[in-house]
Every structure is written in structure tokens, then in C-alpha cells.
C-alpha atoms as a PDB file:
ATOM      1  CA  UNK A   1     -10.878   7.246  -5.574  1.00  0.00           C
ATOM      2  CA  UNK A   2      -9.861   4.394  -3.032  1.00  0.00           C
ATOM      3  CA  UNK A   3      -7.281   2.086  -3.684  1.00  0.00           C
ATOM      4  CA  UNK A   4      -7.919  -1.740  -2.571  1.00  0.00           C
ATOM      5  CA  UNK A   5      -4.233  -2.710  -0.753  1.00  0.00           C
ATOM      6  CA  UNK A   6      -5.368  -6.110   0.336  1.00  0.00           C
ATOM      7  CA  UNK A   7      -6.635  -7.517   4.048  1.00  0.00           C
ATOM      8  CA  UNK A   8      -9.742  -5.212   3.168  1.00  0.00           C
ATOM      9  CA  UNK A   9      -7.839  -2.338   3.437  1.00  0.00           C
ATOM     10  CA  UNK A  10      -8.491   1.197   1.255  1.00  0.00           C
ATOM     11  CA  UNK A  11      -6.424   4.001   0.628  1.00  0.00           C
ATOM     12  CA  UNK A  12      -6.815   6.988  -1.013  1.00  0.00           C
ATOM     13  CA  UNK A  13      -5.136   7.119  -4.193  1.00  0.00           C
ATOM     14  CA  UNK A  14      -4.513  10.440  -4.602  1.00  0.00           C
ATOM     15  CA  UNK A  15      -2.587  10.236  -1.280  1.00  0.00           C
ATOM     16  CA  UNK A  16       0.362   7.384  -2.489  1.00  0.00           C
ATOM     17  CA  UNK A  17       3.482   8.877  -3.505  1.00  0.00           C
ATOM     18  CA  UNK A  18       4.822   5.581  -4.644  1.00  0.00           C
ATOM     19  CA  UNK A  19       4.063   1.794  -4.586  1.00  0.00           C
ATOM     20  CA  UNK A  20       7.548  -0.541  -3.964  1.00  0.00           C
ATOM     21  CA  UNK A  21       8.561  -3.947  -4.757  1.00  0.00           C
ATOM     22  CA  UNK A  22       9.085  -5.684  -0.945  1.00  0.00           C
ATOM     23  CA  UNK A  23      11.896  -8.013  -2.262  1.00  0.00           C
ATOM     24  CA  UNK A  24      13.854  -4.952  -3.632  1.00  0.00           C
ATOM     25  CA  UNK A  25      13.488  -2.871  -0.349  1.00  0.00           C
ATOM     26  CA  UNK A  26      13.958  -5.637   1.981  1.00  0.00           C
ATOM     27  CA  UNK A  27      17.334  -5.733   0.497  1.00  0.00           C
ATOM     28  CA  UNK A  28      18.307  -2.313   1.369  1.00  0.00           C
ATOM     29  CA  UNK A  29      19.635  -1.214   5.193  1.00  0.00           C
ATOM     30  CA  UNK A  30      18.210   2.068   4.277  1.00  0.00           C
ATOM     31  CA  UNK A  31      14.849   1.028   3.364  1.00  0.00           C
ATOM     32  CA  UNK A  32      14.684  -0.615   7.037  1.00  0.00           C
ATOM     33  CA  UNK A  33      16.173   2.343   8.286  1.00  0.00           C
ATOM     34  CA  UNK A  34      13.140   4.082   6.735  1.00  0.00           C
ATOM     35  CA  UNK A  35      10.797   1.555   8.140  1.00  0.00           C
ATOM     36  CA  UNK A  36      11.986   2.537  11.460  1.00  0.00           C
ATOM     37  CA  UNK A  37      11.041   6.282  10.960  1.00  0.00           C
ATOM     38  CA  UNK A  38       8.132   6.301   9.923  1.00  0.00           C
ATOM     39  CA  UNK A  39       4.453   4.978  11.059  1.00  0.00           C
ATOM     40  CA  UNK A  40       3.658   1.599   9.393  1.00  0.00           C
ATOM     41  CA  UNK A  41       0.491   0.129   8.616  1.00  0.00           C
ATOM     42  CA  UNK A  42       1.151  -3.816   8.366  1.00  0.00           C
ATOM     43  CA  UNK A  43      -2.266  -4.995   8.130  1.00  0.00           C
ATOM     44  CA  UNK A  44      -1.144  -8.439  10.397  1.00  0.00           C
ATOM     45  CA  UNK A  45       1.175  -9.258   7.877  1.00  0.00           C
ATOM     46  CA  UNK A  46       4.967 -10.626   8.543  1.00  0.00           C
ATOM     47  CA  UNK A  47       7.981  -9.137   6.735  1.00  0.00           C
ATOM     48  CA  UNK A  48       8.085 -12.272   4.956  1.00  0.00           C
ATOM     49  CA  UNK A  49       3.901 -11.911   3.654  1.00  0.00           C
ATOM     50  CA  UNK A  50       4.260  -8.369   2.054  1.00  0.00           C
ATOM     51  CA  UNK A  51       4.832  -8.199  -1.689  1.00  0.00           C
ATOM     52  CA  UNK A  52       4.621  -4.171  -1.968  1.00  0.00           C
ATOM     53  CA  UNK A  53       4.943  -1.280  -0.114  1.00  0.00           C
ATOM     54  CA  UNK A  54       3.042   1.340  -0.699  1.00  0.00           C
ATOM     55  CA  UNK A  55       4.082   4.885   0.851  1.00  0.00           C
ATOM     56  CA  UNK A  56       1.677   8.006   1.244  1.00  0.00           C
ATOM     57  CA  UNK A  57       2.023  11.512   1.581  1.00  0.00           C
ATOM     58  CA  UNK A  58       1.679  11.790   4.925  1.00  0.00           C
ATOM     59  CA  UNK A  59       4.449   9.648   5.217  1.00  0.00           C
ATOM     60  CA  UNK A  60       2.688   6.313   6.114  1.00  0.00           C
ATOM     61  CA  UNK A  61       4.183   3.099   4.666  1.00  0.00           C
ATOM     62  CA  UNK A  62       1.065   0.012   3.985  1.00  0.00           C
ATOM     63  CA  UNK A  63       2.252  -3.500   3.901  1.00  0.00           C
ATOM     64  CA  UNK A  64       0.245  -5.125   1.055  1.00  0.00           C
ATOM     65  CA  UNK A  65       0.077  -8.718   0.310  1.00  0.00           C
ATOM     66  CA  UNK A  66      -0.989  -7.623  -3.347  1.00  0.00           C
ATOM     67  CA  UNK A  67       2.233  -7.349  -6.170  1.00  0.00           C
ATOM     68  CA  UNK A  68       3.167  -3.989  -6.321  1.00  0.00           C
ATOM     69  CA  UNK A  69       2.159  -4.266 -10.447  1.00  0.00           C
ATOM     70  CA  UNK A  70      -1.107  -5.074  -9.811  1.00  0.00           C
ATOM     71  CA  UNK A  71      -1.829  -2.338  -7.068  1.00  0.00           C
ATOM     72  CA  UNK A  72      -0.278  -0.157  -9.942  1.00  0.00           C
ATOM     73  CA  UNK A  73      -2.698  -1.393 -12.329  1.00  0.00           C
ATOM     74  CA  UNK A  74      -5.492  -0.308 -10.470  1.00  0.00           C
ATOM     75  CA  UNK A  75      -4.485   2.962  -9.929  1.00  0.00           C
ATOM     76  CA  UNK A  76      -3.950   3.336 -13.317  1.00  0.00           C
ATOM     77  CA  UNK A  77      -7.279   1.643 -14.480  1.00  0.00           C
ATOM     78  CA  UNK A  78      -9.647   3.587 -11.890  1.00  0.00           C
ATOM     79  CA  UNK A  79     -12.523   1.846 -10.829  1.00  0.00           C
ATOM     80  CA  UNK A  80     -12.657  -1.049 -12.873  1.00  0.00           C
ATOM     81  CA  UNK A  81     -10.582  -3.740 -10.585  1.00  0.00           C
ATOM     82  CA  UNK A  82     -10.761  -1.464  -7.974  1.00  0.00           C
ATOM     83  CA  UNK A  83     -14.237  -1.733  -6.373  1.00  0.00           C
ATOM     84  CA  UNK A  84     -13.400   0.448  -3.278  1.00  0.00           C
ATOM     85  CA  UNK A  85     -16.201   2.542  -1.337  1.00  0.00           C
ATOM     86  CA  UNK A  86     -16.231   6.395  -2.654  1.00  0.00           C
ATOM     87  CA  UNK A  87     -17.048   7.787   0.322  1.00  0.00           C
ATOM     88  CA  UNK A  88     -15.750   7.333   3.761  1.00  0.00           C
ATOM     89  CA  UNK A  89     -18.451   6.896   5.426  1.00  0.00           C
ATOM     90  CA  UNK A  90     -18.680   4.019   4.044  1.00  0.00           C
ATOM     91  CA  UNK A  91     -16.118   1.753   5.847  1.00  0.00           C
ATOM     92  CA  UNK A  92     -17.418   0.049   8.607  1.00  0.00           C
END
């Protein structure tokens, strides 16, 4: 199942290992330490826009404009909320 991040943006949700609260990471020099490591997917968002990160296991980190409790929901809820194509080949 896909995951709908925001900016019309999908993920797969089998694929997140976790989904963060921005204002708590912003907080932490590690966290941008982190940021700097890894490949990040901002969407055209600013630091200041995102309201979740959302990290995969391929060690991708999405910027999401959508509160990290409502991308949680979804994932949680499956499709319902979540209208995301189920097949790739669907994105255009």
C-alpha cells in the first residue's frame, strides 16, 4: 500500500521505518547531523514548512508538510484516508 506524504507525493508503506515530529528533530544537532548523511527528499519545502519526517528503509528521509499523527493514522487505517495508486505504474 502507498502512503500519501503530501505535495502529491507516495511512498510505500511497507518501506518507512519511522515517521518524526519536525519540531522535535529540528531541535537536535544530531538529527541535522543525520540530515546531512543521508539522501533527502524535500518535496520544495523549507525547513521551516515540514511538520514530519518520515525515514525509509533505504535510508531516505521525506519532508512532509502533513503532522506526523496524521501520516500515522493512515498507515494505521489502510486505504481509507489514504487514496494512493496501488500500482506503480500508475504515477504519472
Amino acid at each position: 500500500m502507498y502512503l500519501h506524504i503530501g505535495m502529491s507525493t507516495y511512498i510505500w508503506s511497507n518501506r518507512i521505518v519511522g515517521i518524526f515530529n519536525s519540531e522535535l528533530c529540528k531541535k537536535s544537532s544530531s538529527f541535522r547531523e543525520f540530515l546531512e548523511e543521508v539522501k533527502s527528499v524535500d518535496n520544495g519545502l523549507t525547513l521551516d514548512e515540514v511538520k514530519s519526517f518520515i525515514l525509509t528503509d533505504s535510508n531516505v528521509v521525506y519532508w512532509s508538510n502533513v503532522n506526523c499523527r496524521t501520516l500515522r493514522q493512515r498507515c494505521r487505517k489502510g486505504l481509507p484516508g489514504n487514496p494512493g495508486p496501488q500500482d506503480p505504474s500508475e504515477f504519472t
